[in-house]
Protein backbone atom coordinates (compact mmCIF):
# COMPACT_ATOMS: atom_id res chain seq x y z
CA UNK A 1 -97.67 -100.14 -81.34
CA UNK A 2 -95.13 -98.41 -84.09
CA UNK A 3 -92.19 -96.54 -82.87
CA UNK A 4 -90.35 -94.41 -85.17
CA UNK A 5 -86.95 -94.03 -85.03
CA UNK A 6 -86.52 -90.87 -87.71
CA UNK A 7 -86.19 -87.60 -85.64
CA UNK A 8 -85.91 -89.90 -81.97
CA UNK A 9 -89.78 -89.13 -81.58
CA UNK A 10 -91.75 -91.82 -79.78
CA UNK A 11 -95.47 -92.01 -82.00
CA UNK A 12 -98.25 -94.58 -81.85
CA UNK A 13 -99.34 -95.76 -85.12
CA UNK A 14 -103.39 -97.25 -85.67
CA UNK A 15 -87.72 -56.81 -71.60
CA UNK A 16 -88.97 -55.24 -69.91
CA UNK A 17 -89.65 -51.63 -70.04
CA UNK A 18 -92.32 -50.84 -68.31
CA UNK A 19 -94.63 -48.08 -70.26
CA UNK A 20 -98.02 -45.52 -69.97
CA UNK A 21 -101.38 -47.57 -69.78
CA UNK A 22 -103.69 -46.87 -72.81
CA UNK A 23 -106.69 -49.33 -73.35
CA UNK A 24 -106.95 -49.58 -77.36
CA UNK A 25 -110.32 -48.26 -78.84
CA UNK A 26 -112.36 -50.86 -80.17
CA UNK A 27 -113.95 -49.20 -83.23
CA UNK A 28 -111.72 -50.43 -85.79
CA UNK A 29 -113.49 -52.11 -88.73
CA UNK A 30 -114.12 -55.80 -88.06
CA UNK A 31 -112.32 -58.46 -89.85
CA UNK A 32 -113.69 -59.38 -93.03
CA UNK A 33 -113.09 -62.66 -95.17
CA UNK A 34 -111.15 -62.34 -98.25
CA UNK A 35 -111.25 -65.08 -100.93
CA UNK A 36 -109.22 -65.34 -103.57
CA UNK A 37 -110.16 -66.43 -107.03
CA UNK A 38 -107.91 -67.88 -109.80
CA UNK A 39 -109.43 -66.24 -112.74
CA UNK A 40 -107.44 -68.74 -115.47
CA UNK A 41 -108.94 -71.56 -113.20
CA UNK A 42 -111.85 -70.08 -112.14
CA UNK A 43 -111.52 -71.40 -108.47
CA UNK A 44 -110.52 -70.50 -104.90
CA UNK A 45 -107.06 -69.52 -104.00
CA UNK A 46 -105.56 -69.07 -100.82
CA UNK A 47 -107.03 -66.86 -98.60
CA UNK A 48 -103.33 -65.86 -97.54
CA UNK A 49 -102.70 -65.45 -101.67
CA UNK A 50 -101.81 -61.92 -102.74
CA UNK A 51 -98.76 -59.35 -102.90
CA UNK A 52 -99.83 -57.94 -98.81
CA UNK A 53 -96.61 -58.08 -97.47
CA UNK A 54 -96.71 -59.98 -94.06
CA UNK A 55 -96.25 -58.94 -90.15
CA UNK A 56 -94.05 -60.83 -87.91
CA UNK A 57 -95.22 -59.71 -84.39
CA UNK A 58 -93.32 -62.05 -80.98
CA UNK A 59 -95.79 -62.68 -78.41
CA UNK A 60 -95.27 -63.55 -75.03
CA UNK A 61 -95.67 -66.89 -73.70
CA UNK A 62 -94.98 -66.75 -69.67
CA UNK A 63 -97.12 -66.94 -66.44
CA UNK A 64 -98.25 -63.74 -66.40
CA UNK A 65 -99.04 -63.03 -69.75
CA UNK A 66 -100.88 -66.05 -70.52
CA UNK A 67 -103.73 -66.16 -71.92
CA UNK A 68 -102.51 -64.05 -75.45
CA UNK A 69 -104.81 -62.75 -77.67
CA UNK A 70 -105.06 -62.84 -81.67
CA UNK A 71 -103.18 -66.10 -82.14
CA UNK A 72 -105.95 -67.47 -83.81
CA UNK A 73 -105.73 -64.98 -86.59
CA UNK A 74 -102.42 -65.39 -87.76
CA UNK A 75 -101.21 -67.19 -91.24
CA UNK A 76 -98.02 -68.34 -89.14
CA UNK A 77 -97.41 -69.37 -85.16
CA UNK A 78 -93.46 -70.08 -84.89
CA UNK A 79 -92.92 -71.40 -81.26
CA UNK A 80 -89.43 -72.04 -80.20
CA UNK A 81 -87.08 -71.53 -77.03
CA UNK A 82 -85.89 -68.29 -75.82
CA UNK A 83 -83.92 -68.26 -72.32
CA UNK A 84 -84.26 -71.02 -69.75
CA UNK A 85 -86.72 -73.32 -71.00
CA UNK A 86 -89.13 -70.80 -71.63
CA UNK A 87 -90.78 -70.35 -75.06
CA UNK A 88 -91.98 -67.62 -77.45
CA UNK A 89 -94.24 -66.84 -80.22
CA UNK A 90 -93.81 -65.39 -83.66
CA UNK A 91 -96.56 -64.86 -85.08
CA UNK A 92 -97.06 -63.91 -89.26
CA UNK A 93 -100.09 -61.71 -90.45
CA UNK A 94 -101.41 -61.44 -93.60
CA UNK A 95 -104.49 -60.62 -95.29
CA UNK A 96 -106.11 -59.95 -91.59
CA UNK A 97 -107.37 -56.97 -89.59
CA UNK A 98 -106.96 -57.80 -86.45
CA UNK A 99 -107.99 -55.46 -83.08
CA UNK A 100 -105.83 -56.56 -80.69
CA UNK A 101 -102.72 -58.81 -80.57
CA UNK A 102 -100.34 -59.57 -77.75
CA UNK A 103 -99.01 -59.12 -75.64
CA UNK A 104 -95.84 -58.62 -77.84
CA UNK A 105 -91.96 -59.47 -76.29
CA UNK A 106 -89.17 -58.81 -76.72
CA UNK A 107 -86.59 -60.14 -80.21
CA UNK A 108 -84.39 -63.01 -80.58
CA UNK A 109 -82.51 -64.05 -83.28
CA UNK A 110 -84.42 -67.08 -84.61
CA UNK A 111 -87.50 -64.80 -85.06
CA UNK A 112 -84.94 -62.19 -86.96
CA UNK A 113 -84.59 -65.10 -89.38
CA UNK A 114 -88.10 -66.10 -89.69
CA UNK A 115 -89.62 -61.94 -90.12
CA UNK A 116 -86.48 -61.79 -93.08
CA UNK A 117 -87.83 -65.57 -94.57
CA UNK A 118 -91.35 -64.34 -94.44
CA UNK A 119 -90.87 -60.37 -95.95
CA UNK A 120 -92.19 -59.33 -92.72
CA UNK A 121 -92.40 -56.02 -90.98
CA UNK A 122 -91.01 -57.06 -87.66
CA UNK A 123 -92.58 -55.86 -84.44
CA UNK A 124 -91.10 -56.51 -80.89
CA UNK A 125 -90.88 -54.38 -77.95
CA UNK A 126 -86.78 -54.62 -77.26
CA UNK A 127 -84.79 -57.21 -77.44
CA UNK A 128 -81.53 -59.57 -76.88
CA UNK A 129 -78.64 -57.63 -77.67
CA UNK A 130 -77.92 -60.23 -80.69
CA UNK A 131 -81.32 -59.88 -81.49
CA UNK A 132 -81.44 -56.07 -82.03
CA UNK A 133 -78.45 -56.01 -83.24
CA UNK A 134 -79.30 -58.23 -86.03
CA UNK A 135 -82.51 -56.18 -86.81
CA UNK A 136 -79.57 -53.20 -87.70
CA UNK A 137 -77.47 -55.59 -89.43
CA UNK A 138 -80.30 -56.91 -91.95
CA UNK A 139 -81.76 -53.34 -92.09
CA UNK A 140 -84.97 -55.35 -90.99
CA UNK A 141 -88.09 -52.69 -91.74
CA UNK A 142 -89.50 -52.84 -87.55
CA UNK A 143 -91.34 -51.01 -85.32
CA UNK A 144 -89.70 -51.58 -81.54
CA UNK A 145 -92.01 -50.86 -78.81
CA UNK A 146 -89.05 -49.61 -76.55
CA UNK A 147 -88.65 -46.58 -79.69
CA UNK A 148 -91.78 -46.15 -81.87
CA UNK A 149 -94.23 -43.67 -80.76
CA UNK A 150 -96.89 -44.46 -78.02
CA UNK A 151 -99.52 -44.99 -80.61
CA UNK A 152 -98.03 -48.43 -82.16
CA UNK A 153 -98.66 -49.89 -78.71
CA UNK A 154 -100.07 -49.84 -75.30
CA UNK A 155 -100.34 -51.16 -72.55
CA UNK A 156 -103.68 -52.74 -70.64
CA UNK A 157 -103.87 -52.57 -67.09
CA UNK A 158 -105.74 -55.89 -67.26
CA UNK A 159 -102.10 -57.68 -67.00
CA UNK A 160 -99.19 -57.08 -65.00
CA UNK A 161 -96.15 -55.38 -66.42
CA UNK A 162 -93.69 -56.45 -68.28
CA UNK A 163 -96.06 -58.78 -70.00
CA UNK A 164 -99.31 -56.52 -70.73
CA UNK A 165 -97.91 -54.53 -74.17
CA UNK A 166 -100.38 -54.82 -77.05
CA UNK A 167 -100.78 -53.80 -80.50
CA UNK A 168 -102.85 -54.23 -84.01
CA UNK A 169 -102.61 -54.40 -87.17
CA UNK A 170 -104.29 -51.27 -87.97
CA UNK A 171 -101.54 -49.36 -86.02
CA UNK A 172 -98.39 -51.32 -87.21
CA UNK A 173 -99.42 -50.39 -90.92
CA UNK A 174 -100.06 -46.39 -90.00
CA UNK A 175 -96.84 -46.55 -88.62
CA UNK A 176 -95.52 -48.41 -91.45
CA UNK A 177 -96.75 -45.48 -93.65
CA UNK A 178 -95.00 -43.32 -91.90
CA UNK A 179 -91.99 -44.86 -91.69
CA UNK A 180 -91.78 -45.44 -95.75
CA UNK A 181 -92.00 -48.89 -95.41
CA UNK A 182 -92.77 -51.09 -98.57
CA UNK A 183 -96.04 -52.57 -98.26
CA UNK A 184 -96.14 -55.16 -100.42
CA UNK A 185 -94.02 -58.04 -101.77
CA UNK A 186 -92.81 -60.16 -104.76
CA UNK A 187 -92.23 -62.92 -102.76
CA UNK A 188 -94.31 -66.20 -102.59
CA UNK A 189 -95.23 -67.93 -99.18
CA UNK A 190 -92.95 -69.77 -97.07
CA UNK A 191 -95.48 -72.63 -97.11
CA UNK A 192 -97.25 -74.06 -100.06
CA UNK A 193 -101.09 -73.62 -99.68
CA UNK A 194 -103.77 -75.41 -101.49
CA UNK A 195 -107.13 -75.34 -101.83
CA UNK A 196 -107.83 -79.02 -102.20
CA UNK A 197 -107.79 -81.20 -99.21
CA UNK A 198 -104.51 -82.22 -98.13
CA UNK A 199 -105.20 -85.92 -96.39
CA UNK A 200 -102.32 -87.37 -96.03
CA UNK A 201 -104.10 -90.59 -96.31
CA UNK A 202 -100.34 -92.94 -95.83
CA UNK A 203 -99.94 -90.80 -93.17
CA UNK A 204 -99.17 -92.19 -89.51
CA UNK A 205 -102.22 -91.69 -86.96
CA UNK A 206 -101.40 -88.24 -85.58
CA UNK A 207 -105.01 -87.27 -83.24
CA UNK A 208 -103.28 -86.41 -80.68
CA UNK A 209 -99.99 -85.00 -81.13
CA UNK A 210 -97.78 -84.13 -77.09
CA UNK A 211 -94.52 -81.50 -77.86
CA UNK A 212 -93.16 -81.41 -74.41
CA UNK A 213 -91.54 -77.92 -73.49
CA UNK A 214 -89.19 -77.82 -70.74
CA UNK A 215 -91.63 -75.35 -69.10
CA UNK A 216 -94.76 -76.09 -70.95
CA UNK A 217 -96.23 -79.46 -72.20
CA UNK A 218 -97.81 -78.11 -75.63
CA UNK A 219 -100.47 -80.64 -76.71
CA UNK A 220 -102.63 -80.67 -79.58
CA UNK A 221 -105.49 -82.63 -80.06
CA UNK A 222 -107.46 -83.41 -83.43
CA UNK A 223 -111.37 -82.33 -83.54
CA UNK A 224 -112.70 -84.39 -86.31
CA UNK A 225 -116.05 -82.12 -86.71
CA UNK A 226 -114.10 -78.85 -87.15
CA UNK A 227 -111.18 -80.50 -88.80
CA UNK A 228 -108.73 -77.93 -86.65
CA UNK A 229 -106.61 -78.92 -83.85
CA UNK A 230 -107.29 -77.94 -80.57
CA UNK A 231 -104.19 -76.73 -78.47
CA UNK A 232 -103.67 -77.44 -74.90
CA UNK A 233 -100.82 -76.34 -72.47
CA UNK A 234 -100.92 -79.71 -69.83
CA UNK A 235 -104.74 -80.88 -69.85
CA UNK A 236 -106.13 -76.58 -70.10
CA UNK A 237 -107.16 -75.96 -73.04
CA UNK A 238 -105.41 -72.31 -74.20
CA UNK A 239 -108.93 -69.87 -75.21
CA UNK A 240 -108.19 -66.24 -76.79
CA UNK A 241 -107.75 -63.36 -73.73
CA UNK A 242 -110.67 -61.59 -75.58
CA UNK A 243 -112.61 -63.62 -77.31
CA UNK A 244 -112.49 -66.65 -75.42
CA UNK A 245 -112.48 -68.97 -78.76
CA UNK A 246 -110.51 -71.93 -78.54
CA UNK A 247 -106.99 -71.77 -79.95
CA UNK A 248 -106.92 -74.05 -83.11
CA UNK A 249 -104.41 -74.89 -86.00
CA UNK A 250 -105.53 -76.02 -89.19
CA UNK A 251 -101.80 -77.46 -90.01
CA UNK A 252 -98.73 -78.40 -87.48
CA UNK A 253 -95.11 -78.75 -88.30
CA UNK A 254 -92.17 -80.05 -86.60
CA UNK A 255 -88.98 -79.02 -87.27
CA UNK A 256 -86.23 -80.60 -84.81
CA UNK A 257 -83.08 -77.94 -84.40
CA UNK A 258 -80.20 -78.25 -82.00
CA UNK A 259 -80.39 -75.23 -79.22
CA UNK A 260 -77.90 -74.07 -77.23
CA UNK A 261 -76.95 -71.29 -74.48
CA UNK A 262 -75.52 -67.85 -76.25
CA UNK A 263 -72.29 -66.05 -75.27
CA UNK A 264 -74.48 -63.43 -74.81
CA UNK A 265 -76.52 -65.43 -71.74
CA UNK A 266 -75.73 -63.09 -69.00
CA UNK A 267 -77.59 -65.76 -66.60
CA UNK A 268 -80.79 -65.53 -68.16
CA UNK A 269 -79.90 -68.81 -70.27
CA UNK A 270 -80.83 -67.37 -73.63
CA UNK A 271 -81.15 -69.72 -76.46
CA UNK A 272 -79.99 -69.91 -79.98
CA UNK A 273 -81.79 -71.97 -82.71
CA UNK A 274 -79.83 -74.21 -85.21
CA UNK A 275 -81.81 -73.55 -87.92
CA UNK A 276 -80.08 -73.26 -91.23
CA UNK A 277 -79.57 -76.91 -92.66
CA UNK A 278 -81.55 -79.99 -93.74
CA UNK A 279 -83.34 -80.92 -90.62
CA UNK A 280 -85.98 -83.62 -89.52
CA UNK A 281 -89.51 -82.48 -89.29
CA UNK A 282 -92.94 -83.71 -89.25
CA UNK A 283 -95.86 -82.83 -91.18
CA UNK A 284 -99.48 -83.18 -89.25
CA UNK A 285 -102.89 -82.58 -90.42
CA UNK A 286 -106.51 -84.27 -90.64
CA UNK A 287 -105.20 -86.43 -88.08
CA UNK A 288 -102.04 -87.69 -89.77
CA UNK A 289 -98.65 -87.39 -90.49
CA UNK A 290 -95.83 -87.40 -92.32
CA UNK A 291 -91.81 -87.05 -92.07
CA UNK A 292 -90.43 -84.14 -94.02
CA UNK A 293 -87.07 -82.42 -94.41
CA UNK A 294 -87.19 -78.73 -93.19
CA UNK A 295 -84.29 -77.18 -95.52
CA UNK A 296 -83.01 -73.65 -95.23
CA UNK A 297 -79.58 -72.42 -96.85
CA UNK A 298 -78.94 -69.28 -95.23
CA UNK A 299 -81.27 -66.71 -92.45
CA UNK A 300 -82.50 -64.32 -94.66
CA UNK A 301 -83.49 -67.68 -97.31
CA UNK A 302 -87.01 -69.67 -97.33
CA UNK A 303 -87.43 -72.88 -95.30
CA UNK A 304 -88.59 -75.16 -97.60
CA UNK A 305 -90.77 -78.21 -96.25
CA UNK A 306 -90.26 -81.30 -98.61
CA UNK A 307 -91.47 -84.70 -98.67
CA UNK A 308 -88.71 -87.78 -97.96
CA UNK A 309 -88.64 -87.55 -102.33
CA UNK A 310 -87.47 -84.03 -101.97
CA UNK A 311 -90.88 -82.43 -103.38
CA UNK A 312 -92.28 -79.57 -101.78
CA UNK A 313 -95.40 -80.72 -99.55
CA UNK A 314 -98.84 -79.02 -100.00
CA UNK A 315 -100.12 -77.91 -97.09
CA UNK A 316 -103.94 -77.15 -96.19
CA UNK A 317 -105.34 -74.14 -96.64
CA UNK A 318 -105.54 -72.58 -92.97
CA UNK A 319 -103.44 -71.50 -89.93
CA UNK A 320 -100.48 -73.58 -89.17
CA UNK A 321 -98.49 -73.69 -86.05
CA UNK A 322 -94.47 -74.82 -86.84
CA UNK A 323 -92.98 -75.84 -83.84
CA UNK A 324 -89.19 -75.15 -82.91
CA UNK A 325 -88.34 -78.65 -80.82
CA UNK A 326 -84.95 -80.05 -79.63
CA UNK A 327 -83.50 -83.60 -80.70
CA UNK A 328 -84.02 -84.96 -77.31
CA UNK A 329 -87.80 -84.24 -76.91
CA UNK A 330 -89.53 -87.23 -76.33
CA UNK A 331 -92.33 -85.92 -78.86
CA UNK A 332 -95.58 -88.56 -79.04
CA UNK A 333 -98.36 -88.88 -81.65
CA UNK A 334 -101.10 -91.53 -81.12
């Protein structure tokens, strides 16, 4: 048995507005596969490649609101801490038509910086006062649930209120025309996708990989026939609301930030994420990992995921699930 000491992680080695009820038609056009080609190389490319500029939607992650739907489909999963031990999704879109996503929540500040890192149109229905308030400050291009017109989301009488507000894709980018918004991007990825396999083969043993939550003990453990991740909450398995498919990641990361209670709490113990610096992280796929450094200079600035060298890592070309933890999680990998 191999304990690291990097990062204090333990591995083995070997709001609530309550709206109208509107079920969302399900005749939107099915997603369809996209791939990519390098015409100078003549082979695959990402099949999150192109100038589609990206969606940053927060999803709920309590009690009632549990199981989500449309996780599986996103580029990007960001989970971190939001108010008294509870955490939160933020999940990126790109390249995807998806029918139904949600339900969506409410906006912190960490996600602010993660929709600006990502060129993403955020979507949230309300927010922490920091939180909206930093959507004005960064002129963040948005569409809040609380304001935008009743066709951007509903709400499904399948889930109890707050925590039953869904959306797509289809109708974020209708309102998006509306609104003006830009469309596309210049910018490149926050991650570095390949198409080759990524292996990792110096890697520590990382099948199962434990990310315990004050509220929720996130587990995710490694299928060797699909190559994904499966992701459990405790020893339940998490399955899509609608489709019932397993939730999978193709990649994890780590990244280990301080958190701490705003002045804005109000007794709801709201969090804030130390996130701009040159912090600890893992890197997990296949079954292993690696340490990285998760560096980012400034909120509206790229995290960049490097190597203990200082190279950029490549990561494998799929979903991947980065994961928001405090320096005092007792994190496992085995």
């Amino acid at each position: 048995m191999y304990y690291g000491v990097l990062l204090g992680i333990k591995y083995a080695q070997s709001d609530s507005k309550v709206g109208y009820i509107d079920e969302a038609s399900t005749n939107e056009t099915e997603n369809e596969l996209t791939v990519f080609v390098n015409e100078e190389e003549n082979k695959p490319k990402s099949k999150y490649d192109g100038n589609e500029r990206t969606l940053a939607i927060v999803i709920d992650n309590v009690g009632d609101a549990v199981p989500q739907t449309g996780l599986n489909e996103a580029m990007l999963v960001y989970e971190a801490y939001v108010e008294g031990g509870l955490t939160r999704f933020l999940a990126i879109y790109k390249n995807a038509n998806v029918e139904t996503i949600g339900p969506t929540r409410s906006a912190r500040p960490c996600f602010v910086d993660y929709a600006l890192e990502n060129d993403s149109i955020f979507v949230h229905y309300g927010g922490s006062e920091r939180g909206l308030n930093d959507v004005e400050k960064y002129k963040i291009d948005n569409a809040n649930g609380i304001l935008s017109p009743k066709n951007v989301f509903w709400r499904t009488s399948k889930k109890k209120a707050p925590h039953n507000a869904l959306t797509n894709t289809q109708r974020v980018w209708e309102y998006a025309e509306k609104q003006k918004y830009r469309k596309t991007t210049t910018e490149r990825n926050v991650l570095n996708y390949v198409t080759d396999p990524v292996n990792l083969e110096e890697g520590m043993t990382a099948n199962t990989v434990n990310i315990p939550y004050s509220t929720s003990k996130v587990k995710f453990v490694y299928n060797p026939e699909t190559e994904l991740y499966e992701r459990y909450v405790g020893d339940k398995i998490r399955k899509d609301w609608l489709t019932g498919e397993t939730i999978v990641a193709k990649n994890i990361i780590i990244t280990v930030a301080n958190n701490y209670t705003t002045s804005e709490d109000n007794g709801y113990g709201r969090q804030e994420i130390e996130n701009i610096g040159n912090l600890d992280g893992y890197y997990i796929t296949n079954g292993k990992a690696i340490a990285i450094k998760c560096v980012k200079t400034a909120r509206e600035k790229k995290t960049v995921y490097q190597d203990l060298e200082g190279n950029e890592i490549e990561v494998n070309d799929g979903n991947t699930y980065i994961q928001i933890v405090s320096p005092s999680m007792n994190i496992t990998m085995e």
